[in-house]
PDB file of N, CA and C in Angstrom:
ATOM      1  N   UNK A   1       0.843  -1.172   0.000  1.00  0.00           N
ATOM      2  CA  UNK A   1       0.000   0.000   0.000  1.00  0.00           C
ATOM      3  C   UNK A   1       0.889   1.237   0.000  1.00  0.00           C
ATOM      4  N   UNK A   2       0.469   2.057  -1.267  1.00  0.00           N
ATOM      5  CA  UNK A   2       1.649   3.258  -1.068  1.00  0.00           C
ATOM      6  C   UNK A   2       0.586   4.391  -0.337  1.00  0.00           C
ATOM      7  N   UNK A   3       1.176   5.038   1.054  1.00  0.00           N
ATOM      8  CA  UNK A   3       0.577   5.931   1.989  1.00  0.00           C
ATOM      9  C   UNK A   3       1.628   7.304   2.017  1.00  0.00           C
ATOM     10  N   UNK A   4       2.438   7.730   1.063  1.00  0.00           N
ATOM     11  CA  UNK A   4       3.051   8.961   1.129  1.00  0.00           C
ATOM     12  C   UNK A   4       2.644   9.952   1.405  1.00  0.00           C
ATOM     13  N   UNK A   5       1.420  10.192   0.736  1.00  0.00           N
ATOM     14  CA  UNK A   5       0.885  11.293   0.598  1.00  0.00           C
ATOM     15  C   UNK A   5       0.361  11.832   2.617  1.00  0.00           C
ATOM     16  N   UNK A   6       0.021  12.876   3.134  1.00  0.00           N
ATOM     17  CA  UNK A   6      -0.671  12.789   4.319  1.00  0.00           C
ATOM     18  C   UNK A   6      -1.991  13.712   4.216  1.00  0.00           C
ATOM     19  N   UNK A   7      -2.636  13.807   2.868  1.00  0.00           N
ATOM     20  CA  UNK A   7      -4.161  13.914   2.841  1.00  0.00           C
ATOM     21  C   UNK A   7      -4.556  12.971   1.906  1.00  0.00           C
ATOM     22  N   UNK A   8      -5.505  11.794   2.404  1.00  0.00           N
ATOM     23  CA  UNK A   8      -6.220  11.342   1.654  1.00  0.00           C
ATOM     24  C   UNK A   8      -7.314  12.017   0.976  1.00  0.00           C
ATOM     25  N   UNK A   9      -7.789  11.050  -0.033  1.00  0.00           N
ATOM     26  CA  UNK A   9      -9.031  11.687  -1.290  1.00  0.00           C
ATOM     27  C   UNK A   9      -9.965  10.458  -1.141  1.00  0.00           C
ATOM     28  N   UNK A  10     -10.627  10.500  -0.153  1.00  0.00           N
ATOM     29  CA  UNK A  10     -11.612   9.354  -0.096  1.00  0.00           C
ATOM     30  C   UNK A  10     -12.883   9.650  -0.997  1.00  0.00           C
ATOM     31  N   UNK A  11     -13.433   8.104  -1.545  1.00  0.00           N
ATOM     32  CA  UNK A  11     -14.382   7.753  -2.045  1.00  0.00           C
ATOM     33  C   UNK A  11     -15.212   6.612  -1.809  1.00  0.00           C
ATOM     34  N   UNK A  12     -16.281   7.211  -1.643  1.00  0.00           N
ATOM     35  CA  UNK A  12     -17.305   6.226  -1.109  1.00  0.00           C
ATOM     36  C   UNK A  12     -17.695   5.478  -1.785  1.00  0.00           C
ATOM     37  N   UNK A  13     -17.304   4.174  -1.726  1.00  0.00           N
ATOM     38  CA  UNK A  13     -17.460   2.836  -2.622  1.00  0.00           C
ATOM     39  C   UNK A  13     -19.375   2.445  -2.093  1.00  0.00           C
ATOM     40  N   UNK A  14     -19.574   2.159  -1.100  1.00  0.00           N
ATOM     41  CA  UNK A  14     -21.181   1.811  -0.696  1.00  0.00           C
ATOM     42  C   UNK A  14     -21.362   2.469   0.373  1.00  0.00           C
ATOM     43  N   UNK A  15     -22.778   2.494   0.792  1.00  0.00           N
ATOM     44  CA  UNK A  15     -23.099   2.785   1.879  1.00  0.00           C
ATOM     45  C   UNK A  15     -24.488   2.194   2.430  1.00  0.00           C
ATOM     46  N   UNK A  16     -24.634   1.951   3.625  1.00  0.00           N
ATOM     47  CA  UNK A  16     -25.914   0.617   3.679  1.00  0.00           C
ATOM     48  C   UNK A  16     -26.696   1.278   5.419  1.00  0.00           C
ATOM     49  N   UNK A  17     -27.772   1.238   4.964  1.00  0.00           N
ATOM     50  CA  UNK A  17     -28.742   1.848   6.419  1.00  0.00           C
ATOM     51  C   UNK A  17     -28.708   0.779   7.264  1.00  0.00           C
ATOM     52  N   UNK A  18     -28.328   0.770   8.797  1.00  0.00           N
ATOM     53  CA  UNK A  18     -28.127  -0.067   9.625  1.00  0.00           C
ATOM     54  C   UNK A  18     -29.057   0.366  11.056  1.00  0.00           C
ATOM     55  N   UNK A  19     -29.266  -0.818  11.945  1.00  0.00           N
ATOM     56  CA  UNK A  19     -30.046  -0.830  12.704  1.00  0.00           C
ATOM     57  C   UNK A  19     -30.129   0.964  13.814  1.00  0.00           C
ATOM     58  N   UNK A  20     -28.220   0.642  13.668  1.00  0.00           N
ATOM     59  CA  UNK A  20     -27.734   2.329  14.295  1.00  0.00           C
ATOM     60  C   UNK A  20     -27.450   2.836  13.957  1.00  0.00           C
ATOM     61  N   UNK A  21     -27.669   2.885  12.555  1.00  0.00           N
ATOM     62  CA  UNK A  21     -27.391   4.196  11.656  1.00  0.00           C
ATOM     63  C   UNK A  21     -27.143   4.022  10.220  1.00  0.00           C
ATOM     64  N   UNK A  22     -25.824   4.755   9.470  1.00  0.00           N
ATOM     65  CA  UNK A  22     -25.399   4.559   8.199  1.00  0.00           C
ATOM     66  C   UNK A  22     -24.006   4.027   8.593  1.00  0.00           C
ATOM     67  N   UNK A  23     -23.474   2.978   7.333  1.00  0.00           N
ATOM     68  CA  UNK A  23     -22.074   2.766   7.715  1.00  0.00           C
ATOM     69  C   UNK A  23     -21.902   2.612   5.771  1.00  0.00           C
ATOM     70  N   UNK A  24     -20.720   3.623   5.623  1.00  0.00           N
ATOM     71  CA  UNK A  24     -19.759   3.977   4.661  1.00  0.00           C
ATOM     72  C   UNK A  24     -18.675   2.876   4.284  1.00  0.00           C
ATOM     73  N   UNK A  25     -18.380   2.692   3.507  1.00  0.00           N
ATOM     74  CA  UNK A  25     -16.647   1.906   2.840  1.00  0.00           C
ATOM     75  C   UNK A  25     -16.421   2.803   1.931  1.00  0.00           C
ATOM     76  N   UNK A  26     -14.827   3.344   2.282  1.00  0.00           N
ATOM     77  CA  UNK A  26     -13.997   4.260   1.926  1.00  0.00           C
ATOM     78  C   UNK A  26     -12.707   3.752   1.037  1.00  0.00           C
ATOM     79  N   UNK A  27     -12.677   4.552  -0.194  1.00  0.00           N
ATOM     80  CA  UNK A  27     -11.271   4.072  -0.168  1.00  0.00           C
ATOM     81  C   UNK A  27     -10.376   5.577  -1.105  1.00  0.00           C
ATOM     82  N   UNK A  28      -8.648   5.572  -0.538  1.00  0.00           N
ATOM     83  CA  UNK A  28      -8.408   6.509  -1.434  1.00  0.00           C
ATOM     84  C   UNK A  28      -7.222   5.363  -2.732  1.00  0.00           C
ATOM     85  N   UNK A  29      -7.027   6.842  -2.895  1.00  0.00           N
ATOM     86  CA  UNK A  29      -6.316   6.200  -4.151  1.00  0.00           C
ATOM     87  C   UNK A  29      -4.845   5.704  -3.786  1.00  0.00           C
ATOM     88  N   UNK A  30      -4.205   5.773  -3.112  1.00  0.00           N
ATOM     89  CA  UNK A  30      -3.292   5.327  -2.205  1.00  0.00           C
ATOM     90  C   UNK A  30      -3.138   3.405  -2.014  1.00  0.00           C
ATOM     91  N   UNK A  31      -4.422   3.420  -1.618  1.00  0.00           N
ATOM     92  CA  UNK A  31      -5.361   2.179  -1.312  1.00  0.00           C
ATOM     93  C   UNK A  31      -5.357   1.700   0.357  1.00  0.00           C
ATOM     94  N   UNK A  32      -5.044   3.140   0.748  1.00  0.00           N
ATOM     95  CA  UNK A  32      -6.203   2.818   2.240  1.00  0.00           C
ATOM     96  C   UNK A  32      -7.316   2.764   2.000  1.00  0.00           C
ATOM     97  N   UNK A  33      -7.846   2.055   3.786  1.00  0.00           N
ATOM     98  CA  UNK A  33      -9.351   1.711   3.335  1.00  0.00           C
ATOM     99  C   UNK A  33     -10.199   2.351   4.743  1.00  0.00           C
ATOM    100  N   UNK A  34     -11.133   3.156   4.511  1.00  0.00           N
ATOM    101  CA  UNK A  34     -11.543   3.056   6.239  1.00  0.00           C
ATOM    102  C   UNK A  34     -13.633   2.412   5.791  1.00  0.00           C
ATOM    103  N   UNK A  35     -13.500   2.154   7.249  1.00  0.00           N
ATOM    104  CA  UNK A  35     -15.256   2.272   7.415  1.00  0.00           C
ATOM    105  C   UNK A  35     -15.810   3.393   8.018  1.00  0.00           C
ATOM    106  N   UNK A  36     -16.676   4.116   7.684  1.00  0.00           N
ATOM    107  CA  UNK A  36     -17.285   5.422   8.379  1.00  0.00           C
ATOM    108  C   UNK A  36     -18.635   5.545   8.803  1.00  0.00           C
ATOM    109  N   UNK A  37     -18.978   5.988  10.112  1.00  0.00           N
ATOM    110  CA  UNK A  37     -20.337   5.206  10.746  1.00  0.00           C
ATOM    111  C   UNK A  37     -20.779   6.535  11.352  1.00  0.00           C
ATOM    112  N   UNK A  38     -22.557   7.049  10.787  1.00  0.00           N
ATOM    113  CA  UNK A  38     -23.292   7.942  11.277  1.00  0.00           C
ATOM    114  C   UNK A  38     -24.132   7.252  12.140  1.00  0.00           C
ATOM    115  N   UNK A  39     -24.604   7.470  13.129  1.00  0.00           N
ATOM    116  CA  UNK A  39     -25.242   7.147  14.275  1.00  0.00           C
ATOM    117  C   UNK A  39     -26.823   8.023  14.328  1.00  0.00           C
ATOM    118  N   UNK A  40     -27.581   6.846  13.862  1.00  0.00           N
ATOM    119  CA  UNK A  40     -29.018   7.354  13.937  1.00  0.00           C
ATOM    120  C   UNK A  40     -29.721   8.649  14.558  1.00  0.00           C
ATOM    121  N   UNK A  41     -29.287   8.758  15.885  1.00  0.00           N
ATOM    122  CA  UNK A  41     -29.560   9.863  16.386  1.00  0.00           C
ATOM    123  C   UNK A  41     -29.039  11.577  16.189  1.00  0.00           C
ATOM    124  N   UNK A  42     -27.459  11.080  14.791  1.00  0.00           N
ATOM    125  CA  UNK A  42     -27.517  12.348  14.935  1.00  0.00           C
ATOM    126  C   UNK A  42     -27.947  13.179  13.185  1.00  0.00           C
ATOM    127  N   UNK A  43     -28.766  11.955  12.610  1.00  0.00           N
ATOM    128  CA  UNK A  43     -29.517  12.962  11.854  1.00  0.00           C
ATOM    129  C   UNK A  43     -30.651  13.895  11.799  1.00  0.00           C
ATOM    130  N   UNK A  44     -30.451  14.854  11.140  1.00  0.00           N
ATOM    131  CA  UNK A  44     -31.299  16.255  11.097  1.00  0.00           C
ATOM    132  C   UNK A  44     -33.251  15.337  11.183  1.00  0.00           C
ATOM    133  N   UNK A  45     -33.788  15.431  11.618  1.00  0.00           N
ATOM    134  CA  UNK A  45     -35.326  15.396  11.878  1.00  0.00           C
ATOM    135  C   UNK A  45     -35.816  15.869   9.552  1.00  0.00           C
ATOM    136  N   UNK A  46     -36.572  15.033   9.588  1.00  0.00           N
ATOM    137  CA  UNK A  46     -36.961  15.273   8.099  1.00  0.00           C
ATOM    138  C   UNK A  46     -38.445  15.703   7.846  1.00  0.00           C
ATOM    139  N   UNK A  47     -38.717  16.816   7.279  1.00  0.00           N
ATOM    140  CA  UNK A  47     -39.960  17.134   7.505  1.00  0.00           C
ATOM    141  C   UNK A  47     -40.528  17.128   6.296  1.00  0.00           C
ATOM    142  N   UNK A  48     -42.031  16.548   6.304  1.00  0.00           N
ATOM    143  CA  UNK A  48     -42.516  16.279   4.930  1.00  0.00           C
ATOM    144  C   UNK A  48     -43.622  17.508   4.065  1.00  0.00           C
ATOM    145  N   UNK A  49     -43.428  17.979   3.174  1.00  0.00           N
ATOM    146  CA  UNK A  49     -43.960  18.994   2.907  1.00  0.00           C
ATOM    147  C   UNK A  49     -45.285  18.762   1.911  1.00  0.00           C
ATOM    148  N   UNK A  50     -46.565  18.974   2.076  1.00  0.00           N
ATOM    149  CA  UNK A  50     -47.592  18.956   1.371  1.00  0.00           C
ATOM    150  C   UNK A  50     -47.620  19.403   0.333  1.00  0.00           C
ATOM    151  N   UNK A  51     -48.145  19.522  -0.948  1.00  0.00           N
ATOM    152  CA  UNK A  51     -48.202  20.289  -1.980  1.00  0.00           C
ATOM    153  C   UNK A  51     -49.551  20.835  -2.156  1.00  0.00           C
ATOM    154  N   UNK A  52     -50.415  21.660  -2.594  1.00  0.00           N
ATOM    155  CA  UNK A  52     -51.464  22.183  -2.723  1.00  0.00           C
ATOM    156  C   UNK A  52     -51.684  22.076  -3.989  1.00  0.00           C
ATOM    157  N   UNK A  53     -52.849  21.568  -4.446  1.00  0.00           N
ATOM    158  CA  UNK A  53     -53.080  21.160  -5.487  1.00  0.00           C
ATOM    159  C   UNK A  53     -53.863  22.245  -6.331  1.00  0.00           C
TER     160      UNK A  53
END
């Protein structure tokens, strides 16, 4: 794995809705790899908007 660089350029290969949240697979071009995990509670509230016909 070449890691020279010290900013990665990650890209989000998938991402899949989980019981506690979202979890990400990352990869840069380097060919590190991370997993990245949002936690249910800390998304924004979604509000649904009516349309008037």
């Amino acid at each position: 794995m070449h890691t020279e660089h010290t900013t990665h350029t990650w890209t989000t290969h998938s991402t899949h809705d989980t019981s506690e949240g979202l979890v990400g697979y990352q990869g840069c071009r380097c060919g590190a790899q991370r997993i990245v995990t949002v936690p249910t509670q800390s998304f924004a509230p979604v509000a649904e908007v009516a349309h008037r016909a």
